[in-house]
C-alpha atoms as a PDB file:
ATOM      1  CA  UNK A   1      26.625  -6.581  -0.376  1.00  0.00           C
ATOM      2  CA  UNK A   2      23.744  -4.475   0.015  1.00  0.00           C
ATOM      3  CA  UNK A   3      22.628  -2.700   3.249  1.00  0.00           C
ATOM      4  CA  UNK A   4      19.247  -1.046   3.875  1.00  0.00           C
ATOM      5  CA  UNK A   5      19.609  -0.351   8.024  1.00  0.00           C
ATOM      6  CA  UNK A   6      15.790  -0.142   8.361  1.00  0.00           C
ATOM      7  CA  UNK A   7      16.857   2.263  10.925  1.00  0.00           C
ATOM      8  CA  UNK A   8      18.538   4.740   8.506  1.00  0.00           C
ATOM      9  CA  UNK A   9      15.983   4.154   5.677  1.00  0.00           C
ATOM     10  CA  UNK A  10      12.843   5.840   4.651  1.00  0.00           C
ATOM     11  CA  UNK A  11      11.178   3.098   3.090  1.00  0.00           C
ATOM     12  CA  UNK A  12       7.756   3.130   2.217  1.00  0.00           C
ATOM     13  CA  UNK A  13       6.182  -0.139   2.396  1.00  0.00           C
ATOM     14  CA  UNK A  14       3.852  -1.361   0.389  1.00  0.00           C
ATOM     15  CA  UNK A  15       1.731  -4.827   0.272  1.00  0.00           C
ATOM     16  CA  UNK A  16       0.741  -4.186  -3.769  1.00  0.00           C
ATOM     17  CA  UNK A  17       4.209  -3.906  -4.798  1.00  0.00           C
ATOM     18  CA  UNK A  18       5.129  -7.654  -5.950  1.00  0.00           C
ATOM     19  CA  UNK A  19       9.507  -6.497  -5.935  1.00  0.00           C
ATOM     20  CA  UNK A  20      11.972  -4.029  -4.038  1.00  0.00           C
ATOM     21  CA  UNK A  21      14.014  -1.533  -5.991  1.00  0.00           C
ATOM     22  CA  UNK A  22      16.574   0.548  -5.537  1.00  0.00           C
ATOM     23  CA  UNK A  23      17.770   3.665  -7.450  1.00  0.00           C
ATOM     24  CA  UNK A  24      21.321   2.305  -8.914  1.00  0.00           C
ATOM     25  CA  UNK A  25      24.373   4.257  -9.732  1.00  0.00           C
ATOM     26  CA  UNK A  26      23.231   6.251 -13.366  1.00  0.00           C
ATOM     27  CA  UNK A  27      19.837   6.045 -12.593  1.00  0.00           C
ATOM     28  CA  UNK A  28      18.197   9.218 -14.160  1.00  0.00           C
ATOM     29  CA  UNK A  29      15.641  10.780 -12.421  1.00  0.00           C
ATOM     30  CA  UNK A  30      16.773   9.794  -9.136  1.00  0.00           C
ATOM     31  CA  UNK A  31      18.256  11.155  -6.074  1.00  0.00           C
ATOM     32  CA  UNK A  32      21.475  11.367  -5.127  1.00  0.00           C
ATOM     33  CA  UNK A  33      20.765   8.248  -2.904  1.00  0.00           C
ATOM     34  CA  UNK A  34      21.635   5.615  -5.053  1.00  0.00           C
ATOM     35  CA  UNK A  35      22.983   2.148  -4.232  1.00  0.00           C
ATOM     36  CA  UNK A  36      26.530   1.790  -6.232  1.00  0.00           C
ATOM     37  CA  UNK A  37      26.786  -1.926  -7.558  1.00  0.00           C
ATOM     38  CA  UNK A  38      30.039  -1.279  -8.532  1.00  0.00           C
ATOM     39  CA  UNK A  39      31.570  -1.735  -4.862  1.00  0.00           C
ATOM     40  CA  UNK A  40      29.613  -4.979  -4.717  1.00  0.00           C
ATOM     41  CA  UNK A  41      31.422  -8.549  -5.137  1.00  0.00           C
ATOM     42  CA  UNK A  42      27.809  -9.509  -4.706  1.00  0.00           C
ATOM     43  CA  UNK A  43      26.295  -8.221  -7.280  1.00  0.00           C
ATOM     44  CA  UNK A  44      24.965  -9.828 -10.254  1.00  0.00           C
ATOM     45  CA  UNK A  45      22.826  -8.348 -13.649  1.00  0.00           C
ATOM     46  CA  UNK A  46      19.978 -11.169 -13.873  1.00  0.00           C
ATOM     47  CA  UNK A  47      19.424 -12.399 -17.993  1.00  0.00           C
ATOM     48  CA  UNK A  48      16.334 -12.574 -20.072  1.00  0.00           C
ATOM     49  CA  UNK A  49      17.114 -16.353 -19.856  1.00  0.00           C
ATOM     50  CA  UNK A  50      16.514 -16.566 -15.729  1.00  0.00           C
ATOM     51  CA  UNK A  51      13.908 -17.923 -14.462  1.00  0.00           C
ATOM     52  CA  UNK A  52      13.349 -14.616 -12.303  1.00  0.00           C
ATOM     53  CA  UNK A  53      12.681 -12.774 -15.707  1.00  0.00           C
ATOM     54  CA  UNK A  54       9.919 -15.052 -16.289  1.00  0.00           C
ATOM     55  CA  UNK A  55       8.476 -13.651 -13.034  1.00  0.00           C
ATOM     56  CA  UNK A  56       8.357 -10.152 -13.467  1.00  0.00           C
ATOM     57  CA  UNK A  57       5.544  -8.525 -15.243  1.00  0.00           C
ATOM     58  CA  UNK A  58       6.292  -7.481 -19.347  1.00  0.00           C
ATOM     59  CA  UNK A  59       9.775  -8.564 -18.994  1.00  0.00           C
ATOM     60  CA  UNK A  60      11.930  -6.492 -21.984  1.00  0.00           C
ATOM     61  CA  UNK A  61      14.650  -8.389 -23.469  1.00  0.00           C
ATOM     62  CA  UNK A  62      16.079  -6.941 -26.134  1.00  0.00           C
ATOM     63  CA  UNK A  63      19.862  -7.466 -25.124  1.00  0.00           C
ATOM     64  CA  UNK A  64      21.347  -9.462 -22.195  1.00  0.00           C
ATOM     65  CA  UNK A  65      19.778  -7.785 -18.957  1.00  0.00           C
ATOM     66  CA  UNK A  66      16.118  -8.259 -18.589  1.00  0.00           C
ATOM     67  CA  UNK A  67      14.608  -5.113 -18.196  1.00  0.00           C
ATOM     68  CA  UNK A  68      11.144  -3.973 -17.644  1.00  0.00           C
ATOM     69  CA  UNK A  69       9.218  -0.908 -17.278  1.00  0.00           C
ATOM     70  CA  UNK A  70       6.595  -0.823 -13.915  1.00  0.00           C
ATOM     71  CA  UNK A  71       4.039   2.359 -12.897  1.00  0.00           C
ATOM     72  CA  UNK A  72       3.611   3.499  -9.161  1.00  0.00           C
ATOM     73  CA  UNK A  73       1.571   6.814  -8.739  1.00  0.00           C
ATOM     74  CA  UNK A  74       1.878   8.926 -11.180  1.00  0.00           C
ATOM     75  CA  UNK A  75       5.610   7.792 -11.714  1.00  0.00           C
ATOM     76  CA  UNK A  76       7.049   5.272 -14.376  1.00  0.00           C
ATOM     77  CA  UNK A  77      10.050   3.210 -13.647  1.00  0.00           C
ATOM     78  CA  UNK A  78      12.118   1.656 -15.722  1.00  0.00           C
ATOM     79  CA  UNK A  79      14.019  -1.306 -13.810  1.00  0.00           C
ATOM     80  CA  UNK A  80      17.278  -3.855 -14.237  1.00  0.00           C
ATOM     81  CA  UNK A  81      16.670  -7.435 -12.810  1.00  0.00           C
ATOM     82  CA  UNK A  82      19.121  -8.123 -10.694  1.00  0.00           C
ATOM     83  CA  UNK A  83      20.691  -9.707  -7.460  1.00  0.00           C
ATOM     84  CA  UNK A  84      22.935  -9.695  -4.288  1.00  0.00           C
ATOM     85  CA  UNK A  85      22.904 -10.067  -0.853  1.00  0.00           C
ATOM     86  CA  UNK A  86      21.501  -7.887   1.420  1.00  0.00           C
ATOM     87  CA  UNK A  87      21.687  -7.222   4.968  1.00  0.00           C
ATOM     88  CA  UNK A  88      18.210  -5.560   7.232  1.00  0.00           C
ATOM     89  CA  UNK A  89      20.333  -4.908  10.716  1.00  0.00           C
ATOM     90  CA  UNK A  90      21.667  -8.542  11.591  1.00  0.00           C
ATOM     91  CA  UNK A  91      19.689 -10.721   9.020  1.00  0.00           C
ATOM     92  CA  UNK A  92      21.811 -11.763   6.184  1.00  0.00           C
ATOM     93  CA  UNK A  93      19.542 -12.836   2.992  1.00  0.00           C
ATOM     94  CA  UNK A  94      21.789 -13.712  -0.233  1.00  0.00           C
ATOM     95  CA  UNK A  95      21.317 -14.030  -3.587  1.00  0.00           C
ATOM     96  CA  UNK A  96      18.321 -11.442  -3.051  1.00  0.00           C
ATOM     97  CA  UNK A  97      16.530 -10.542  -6.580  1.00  0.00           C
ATOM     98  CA  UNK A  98      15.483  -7.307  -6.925  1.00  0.00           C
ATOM     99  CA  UNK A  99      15.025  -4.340  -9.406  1.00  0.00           C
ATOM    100  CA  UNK A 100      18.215  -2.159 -10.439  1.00  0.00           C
ATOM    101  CA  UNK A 101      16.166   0.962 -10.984  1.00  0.00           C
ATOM    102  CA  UNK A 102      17.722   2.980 -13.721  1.00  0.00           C
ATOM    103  CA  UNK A 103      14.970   5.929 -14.344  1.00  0.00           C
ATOM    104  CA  UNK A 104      12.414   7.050 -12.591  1.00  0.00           C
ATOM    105  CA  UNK A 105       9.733   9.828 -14.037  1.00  0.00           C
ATOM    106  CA  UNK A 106       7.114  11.755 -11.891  1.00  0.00           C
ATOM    107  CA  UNK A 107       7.427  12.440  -8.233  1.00  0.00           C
ATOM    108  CA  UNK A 108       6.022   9.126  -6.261  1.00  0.00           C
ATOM    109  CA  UNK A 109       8.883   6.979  -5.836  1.00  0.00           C
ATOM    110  CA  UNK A 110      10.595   7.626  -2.434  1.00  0.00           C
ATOM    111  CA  UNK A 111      14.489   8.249  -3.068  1.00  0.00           C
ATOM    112  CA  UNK A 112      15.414   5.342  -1.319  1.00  0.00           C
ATOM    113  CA  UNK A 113      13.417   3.197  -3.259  1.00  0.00           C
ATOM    114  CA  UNK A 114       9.916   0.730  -2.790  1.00  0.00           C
ATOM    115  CA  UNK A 115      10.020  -2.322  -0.599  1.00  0.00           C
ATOM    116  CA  UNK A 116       7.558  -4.540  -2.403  1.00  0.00           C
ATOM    117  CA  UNK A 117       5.656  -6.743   0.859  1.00  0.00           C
ATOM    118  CA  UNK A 118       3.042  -7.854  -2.049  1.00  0.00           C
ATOM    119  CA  UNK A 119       2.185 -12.115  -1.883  1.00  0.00           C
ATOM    120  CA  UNK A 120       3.867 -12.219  -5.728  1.00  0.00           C
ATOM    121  CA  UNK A 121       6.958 -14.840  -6.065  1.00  0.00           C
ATOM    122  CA  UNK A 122       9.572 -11.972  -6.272  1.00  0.00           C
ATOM    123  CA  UNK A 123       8.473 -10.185  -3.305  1.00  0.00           C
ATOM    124  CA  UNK A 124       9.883  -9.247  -0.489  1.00  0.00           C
ATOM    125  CA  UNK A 125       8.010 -11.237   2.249  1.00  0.00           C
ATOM    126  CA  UNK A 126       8.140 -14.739  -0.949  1.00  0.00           C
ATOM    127  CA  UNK A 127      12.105 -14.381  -1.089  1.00  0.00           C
ATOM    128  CA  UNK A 128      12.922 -14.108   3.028  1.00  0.00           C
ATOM    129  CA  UNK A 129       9.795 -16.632   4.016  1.00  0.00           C
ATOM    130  CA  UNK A 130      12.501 -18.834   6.074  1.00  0.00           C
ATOM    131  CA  UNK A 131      13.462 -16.094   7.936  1.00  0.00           C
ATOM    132  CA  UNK A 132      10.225 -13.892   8.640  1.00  0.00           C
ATOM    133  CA  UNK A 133       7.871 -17.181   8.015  1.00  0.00           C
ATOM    134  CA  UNK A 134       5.497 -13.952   5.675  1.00  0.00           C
ATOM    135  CA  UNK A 135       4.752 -12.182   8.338  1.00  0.00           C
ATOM    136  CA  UNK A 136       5.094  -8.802   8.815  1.00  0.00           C
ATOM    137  CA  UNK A 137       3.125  -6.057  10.853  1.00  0.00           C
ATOM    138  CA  UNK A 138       3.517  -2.126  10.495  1.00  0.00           C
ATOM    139  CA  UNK A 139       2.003   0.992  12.377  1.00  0.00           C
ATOM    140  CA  UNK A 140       1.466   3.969  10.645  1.00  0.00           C
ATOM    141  CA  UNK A 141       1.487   7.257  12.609  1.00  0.00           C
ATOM    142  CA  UNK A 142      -1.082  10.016  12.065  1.00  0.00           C
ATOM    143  CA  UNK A 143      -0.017  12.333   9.127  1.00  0.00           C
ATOM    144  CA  UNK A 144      -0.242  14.951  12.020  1.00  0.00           C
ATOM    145  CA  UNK A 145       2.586  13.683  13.993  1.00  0.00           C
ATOM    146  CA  UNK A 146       5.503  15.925  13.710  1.00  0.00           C
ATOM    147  CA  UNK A 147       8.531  13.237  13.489  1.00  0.00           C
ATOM    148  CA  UNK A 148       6.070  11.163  11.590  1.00  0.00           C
ATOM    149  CA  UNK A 149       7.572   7.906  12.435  1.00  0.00           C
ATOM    150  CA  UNK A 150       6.447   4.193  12.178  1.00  0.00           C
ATOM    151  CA  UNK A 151       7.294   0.977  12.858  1.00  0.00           C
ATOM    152  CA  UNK A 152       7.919  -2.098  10.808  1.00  0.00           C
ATOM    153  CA  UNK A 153       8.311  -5.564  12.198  1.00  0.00           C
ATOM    154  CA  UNK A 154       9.705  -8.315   9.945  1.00  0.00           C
ATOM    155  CA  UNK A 155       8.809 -11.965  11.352  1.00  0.00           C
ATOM    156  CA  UNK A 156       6.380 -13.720  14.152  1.00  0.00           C
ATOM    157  CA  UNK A 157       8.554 -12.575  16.978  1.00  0.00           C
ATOM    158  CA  UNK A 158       7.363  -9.607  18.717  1.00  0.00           C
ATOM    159  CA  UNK A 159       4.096  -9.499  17.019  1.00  0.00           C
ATOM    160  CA  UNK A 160       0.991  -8.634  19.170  1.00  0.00           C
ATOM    161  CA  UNK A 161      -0.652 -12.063  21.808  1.00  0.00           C
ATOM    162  CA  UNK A 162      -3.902 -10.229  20.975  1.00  0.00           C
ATOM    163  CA  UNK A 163      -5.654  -9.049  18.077  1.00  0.00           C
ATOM    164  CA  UNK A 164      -8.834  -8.717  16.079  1.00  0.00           C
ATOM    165  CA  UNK A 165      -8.719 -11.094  12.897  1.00  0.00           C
ATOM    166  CA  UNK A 166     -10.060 -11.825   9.504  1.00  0.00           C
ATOM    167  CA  UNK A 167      -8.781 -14.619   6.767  1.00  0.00           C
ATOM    168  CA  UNK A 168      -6.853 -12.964   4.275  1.00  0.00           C
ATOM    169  CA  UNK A 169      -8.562 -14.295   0.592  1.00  0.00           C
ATOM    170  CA  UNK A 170      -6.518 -15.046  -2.729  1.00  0.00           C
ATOM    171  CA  UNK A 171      -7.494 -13.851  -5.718  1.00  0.00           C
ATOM    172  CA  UNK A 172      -5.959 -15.281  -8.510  1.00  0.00           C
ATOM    173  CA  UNK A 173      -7.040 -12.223 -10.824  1.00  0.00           C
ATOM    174  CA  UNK A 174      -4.721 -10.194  -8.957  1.00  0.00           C
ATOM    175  CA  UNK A 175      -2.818 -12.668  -6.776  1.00  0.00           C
ATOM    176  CA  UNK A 176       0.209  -9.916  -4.545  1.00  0.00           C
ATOM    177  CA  UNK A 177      -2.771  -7.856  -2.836  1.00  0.00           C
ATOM    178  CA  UNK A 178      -4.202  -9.151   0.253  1.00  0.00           C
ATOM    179  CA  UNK A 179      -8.169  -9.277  -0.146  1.00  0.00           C
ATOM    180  CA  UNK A 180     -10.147  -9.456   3.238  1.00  0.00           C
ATOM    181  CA  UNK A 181     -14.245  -9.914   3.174  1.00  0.00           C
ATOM    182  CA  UNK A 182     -15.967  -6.743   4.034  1.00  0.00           C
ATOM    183  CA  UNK A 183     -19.288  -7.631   5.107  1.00  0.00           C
ATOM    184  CA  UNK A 184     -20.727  -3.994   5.919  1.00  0.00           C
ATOM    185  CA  UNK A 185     -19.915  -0.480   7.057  1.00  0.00           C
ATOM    186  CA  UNK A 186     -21.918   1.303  10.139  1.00  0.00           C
ATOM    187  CA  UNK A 187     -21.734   5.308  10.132  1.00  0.00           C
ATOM    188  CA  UNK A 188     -22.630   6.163  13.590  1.00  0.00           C
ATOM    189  CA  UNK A 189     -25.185   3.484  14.896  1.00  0.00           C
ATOM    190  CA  UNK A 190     -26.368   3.045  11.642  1.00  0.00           C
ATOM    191  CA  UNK A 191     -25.259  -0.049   9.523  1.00  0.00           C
ATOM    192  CA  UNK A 192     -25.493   1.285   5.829  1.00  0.00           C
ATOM    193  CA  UNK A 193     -27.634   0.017   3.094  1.00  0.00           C
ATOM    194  CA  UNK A 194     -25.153  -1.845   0.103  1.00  0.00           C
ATOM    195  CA  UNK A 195     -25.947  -3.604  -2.104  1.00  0.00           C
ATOM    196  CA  UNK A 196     -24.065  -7.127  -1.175  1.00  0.00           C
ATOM    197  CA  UNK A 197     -22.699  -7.510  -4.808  1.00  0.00           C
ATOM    198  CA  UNK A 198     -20.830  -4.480  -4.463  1.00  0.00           C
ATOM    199  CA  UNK A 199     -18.988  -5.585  -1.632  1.00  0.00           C
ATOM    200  CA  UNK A 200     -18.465  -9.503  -2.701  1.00  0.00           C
ATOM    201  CA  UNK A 201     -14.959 -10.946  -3.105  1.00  0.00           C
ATOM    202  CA  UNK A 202     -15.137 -12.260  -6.922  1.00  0.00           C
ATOM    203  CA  UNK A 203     -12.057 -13.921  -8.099  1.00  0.00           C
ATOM    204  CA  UNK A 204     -13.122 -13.560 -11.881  1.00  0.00           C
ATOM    205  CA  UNK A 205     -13.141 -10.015 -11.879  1.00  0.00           C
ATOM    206  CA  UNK A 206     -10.575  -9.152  -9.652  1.00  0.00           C
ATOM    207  CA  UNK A 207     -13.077  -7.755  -7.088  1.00  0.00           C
ATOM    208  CA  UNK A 208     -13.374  -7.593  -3.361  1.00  0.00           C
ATOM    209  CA  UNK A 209     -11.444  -5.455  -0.454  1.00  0.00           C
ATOM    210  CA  UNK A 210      -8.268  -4.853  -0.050  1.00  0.00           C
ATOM    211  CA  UNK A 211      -5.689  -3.509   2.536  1.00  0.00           C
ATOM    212  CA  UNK A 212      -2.955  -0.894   0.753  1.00  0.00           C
ATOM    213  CA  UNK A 213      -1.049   1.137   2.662  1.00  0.00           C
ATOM    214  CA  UNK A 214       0.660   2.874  -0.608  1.00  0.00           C
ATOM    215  CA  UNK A 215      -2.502   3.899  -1.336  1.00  0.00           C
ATOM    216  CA  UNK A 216      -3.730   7.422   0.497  1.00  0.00           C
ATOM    217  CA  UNK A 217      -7.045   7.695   1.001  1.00  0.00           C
ATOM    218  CA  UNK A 218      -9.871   5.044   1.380  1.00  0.00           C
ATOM    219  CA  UNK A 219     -11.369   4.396  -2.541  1.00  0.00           C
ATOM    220  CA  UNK A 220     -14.824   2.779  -2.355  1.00  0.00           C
ATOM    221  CA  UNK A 221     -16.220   1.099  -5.500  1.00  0.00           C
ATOM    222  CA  UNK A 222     -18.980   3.883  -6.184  1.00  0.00           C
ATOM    223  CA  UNK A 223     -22.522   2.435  -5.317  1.00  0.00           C
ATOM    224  CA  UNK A 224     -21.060   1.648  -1.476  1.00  0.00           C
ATOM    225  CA  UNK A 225     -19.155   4.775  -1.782  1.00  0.00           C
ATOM    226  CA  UNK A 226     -23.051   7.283  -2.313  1.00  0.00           C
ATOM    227  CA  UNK A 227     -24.175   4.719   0.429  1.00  0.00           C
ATOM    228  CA  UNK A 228     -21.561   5.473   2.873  1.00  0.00           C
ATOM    229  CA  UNK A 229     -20.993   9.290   2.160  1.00  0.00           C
ATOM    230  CA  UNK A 230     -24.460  10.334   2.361  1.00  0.00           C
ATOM    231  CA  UNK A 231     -25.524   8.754   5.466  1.00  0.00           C
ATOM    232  CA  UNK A 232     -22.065  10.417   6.512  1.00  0.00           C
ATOM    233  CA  UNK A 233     -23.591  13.793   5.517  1.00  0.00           C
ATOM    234  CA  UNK A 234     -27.123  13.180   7.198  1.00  0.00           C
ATOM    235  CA  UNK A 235     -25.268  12.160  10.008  1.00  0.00           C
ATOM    236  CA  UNK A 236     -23.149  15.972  10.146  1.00  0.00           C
ATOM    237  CA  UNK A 237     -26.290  17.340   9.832  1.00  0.00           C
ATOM    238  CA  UNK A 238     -27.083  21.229   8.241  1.00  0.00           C
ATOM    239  CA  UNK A 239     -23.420  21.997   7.419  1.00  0.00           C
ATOM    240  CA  UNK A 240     -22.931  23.173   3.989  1.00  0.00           C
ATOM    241  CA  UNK A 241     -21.449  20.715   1.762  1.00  0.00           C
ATOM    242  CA  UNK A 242     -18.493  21.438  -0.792  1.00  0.00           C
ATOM    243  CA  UNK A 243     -16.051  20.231  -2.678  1.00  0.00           C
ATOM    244  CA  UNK A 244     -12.215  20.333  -2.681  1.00  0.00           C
ATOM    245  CA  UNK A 245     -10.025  18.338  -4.905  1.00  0.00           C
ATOM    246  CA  UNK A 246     -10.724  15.223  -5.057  1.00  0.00           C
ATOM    247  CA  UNK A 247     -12.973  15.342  -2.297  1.00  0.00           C
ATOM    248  CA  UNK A 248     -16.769  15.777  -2.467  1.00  0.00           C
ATOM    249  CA  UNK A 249     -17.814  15.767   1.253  1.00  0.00           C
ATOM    250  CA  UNK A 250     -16.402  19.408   2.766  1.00  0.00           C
ATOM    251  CA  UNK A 251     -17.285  21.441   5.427  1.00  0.00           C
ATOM    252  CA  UNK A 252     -16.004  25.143   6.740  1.00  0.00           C
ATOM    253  CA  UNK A 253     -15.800  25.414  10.435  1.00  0.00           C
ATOM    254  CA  UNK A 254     -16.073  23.139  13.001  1.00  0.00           C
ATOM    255  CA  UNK A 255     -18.251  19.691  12.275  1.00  0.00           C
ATOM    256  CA  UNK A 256     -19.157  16.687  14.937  1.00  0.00           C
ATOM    257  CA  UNK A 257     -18.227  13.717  12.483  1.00  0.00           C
ATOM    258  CA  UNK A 258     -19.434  10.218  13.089  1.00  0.00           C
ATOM    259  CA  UNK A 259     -17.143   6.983  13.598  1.00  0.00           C
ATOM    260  CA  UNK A 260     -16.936   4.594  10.646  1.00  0.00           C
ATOM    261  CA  UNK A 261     -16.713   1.284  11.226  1.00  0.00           C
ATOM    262  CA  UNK A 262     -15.689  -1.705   8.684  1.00  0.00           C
ATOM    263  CA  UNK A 263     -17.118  -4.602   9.568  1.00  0.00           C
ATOM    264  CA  UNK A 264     -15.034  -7.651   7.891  1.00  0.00           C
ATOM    265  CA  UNK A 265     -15.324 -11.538   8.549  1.00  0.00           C
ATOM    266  CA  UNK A 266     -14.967 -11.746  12.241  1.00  0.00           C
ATOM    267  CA  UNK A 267     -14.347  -8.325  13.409  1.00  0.00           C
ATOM    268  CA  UNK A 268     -15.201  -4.673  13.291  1.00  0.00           C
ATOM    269  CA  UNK A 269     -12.771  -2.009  13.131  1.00  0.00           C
ATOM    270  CA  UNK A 270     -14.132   1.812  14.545  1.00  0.00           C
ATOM    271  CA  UNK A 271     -12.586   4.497  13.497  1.00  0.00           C
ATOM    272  CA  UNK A 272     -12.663   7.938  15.075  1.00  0.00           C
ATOM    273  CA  UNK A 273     -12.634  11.588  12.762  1.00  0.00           C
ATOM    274  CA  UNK A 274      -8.949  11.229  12.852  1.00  0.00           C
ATOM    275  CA  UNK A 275      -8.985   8.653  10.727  1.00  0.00           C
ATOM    276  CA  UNK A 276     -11.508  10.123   8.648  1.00  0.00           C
ATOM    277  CA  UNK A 277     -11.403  13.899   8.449  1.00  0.00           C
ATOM    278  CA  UNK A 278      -8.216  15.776   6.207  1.00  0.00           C
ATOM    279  CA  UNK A 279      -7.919  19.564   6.712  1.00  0.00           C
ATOM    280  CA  UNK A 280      -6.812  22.100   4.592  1.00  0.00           C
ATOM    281  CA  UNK A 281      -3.273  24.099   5.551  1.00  0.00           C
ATOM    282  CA  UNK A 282      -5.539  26.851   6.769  1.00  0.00           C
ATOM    283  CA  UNK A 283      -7.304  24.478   8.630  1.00  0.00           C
ATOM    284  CA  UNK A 284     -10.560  26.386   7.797  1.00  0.00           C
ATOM    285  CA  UNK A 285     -11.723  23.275   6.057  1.00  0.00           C
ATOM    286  CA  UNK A 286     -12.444  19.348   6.393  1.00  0.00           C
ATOM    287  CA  UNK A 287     -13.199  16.463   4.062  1.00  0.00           C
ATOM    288  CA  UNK A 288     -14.395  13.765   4.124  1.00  0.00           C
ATOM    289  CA  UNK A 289     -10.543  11.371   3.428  1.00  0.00           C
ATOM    290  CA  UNK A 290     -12.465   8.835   0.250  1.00  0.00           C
ATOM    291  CA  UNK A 291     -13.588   8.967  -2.729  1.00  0.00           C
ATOM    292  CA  UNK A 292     -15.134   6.837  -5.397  1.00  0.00           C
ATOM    293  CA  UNK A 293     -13.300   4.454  -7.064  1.00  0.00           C
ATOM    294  CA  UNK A 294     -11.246   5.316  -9.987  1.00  0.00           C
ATOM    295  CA  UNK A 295     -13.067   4.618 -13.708  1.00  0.00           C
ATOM    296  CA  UNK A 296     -10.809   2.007 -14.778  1.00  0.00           C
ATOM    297  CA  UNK A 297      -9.272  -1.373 -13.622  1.00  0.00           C
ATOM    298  CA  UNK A 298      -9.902  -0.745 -10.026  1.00  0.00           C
ATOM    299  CA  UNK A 299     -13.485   0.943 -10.377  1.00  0.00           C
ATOM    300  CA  UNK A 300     -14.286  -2.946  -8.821  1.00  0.00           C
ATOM    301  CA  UNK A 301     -12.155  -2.728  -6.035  1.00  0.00           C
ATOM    302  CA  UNK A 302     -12.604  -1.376  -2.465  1.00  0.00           C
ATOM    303  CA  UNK A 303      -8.911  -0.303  -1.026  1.00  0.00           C
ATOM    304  CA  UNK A 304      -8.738   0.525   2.733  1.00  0.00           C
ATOM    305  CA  UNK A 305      -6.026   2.703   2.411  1.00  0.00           C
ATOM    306  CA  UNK A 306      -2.873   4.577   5.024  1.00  0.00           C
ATOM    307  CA  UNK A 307      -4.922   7.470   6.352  1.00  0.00           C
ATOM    308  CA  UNK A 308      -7.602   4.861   7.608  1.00  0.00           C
ATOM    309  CA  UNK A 309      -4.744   2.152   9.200  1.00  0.00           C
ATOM    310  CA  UNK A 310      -3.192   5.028  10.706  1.00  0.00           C
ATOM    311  CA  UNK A 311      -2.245   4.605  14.620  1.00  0.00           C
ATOM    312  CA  UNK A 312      -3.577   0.541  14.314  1.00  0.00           C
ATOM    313  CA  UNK A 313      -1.088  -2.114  14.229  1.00  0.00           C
ATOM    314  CA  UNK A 314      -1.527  -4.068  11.031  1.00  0.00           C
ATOM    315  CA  UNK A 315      -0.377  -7.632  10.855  1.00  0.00           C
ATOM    316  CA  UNK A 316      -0.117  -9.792   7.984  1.00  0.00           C
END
């Protein structure tokens, strides 16, 4: 049996991710936290003829274990279907399918593994719905928090009486991420001009909003990203504007920045220049904490990502 103490764990969760994995025993590329099957009477290797392999995306079955290869970051993994049961503090859940991971390359996976809370059928939050009912809330502290600790809470109990709310939307084109309808964005006092198709939830093409907290900073599909950073600019005023990184929007010295805030279907969420400002080491410099969205399969889709949800409580 397999047991992840949330307590003792530093998972990073993340709603995209359809399936948990662990680093196994042999795993190359790993740490030297790996979970050792071996002293499991639990354990099981899943086939290429289970119906779980059929559920996994490009399943490789070229001998008896299905195997297949995934990307997170800039990291490849290359994963064993398998199965046991696991234990999160006093909740038993058995016959648990998850990836074996077997060899990891590039430095994004955490060493204790990914704990997949994505709507797919292998998922985390698909394989324990009679005992958390898929729901699940999480707090993310500010990067700038020295013990930089969060919470996680598995189930309805102990979730917040009140909160603001907007439907969650499937899309079938990409059916584990949780879309949400963002209707506008306000910098300041000022409600930003967009174009409405850039923000519309279209389940043909995969595009829409979505909440990601394995993503790091906000990406904006590009015509509502110029929208949103130059009325941020105009808004700072006479600063000189750089660039650093990835980010376009920079300032030297001290700035007043402007709230944000997303306005979705039935609420509006403000955020303060914590949420939106990332400094340099030196602390010398600030950026704005988006960008545009990348030039491929996502260049359609708007991701609110960690730095944004940090210090809310976000329930699913």
């Amino acid at each position: 049996m397999l047991e992840p103490q949330l307590r003792h764990f530093s998972w990073l969760w993340i709603p995209a991710m359809m399936l948990l994995g662990f680093p196994c025993n042999g795993c190359v590329g790993c740490s030297s936290t790996v979970f050792n099957s071996v002293t499991s009477t639990t354990f099981k290797t899943l086939g290429c003829d289970s119906p779980q392999c059929k559920q996994v995306p490009n399943p490789v079955c070229g001998g008896s274990t299905c195997t297949w290869n995934t990307t997170y970051g800039g990291s490849t993994i290359l994963s064993n279907l398998t199965r046991d049961t696991i234990a999160l503090s006093t909740d038993i859940v058995p016959g648990y399918t998850f990836g074996c991971i077997q060899k990891t390359t590039g430095s994004s996976v955490p060493p204790q593994g990914l704990l997949g809370l994505g709507r797919g059928p292998l998922s985390f939050l698909s394989q324990t719905q009679d005992l958390y009912k898929s729901t699940f809330s999480y707090c993310l502290p500010s990067f700038r928090t020295l013990n930089f600790s969060g919470t996680l809470r598995l189930g309805p109990a102990g979730q917040p009486l009140r909160i603001k709310t907007t439907p969650l939307l499937k899309n079938p084109r990409r059916s584990s991420l949780y879309y949400v309808n963002l209707i506008g964005i306000r910098v300041g006092r000022k409600i930003v001009d967009i174009p409405a198709s850039a923000l519309a939830f279209n389940p043909t093409t995969g595009a829409g909003t979505i909440f990601d907290s394995g993503t790091v900073f906000t990406r904006l599909v590009a015509p509502v990203y110029t929208a949103v950073r130059d009325e941020f600019r105009r808004r700072v005023g006479n600063a000189i504007v750089s660039s650093l990184g990835g980010f376009d929007t920079c300032y030297t010295g001290p700035i007043v920045a402007p709230t944000m805030t997303f306005m979705f279907s039935g609420m509006n969420v403000t955020l303060p220049p914590d949420n939106l400002l990332i400094r340099s080491t030196a602390g010398s410099t600030s950026c704005l904490a988006m960008a545009a969205a990348p030039d491929n399969v996502n260049s359609v889709l708007n991701v609110i990502a960690n730095m944004q949800q940090q210090n809310h409580r976000i329930l699913f």
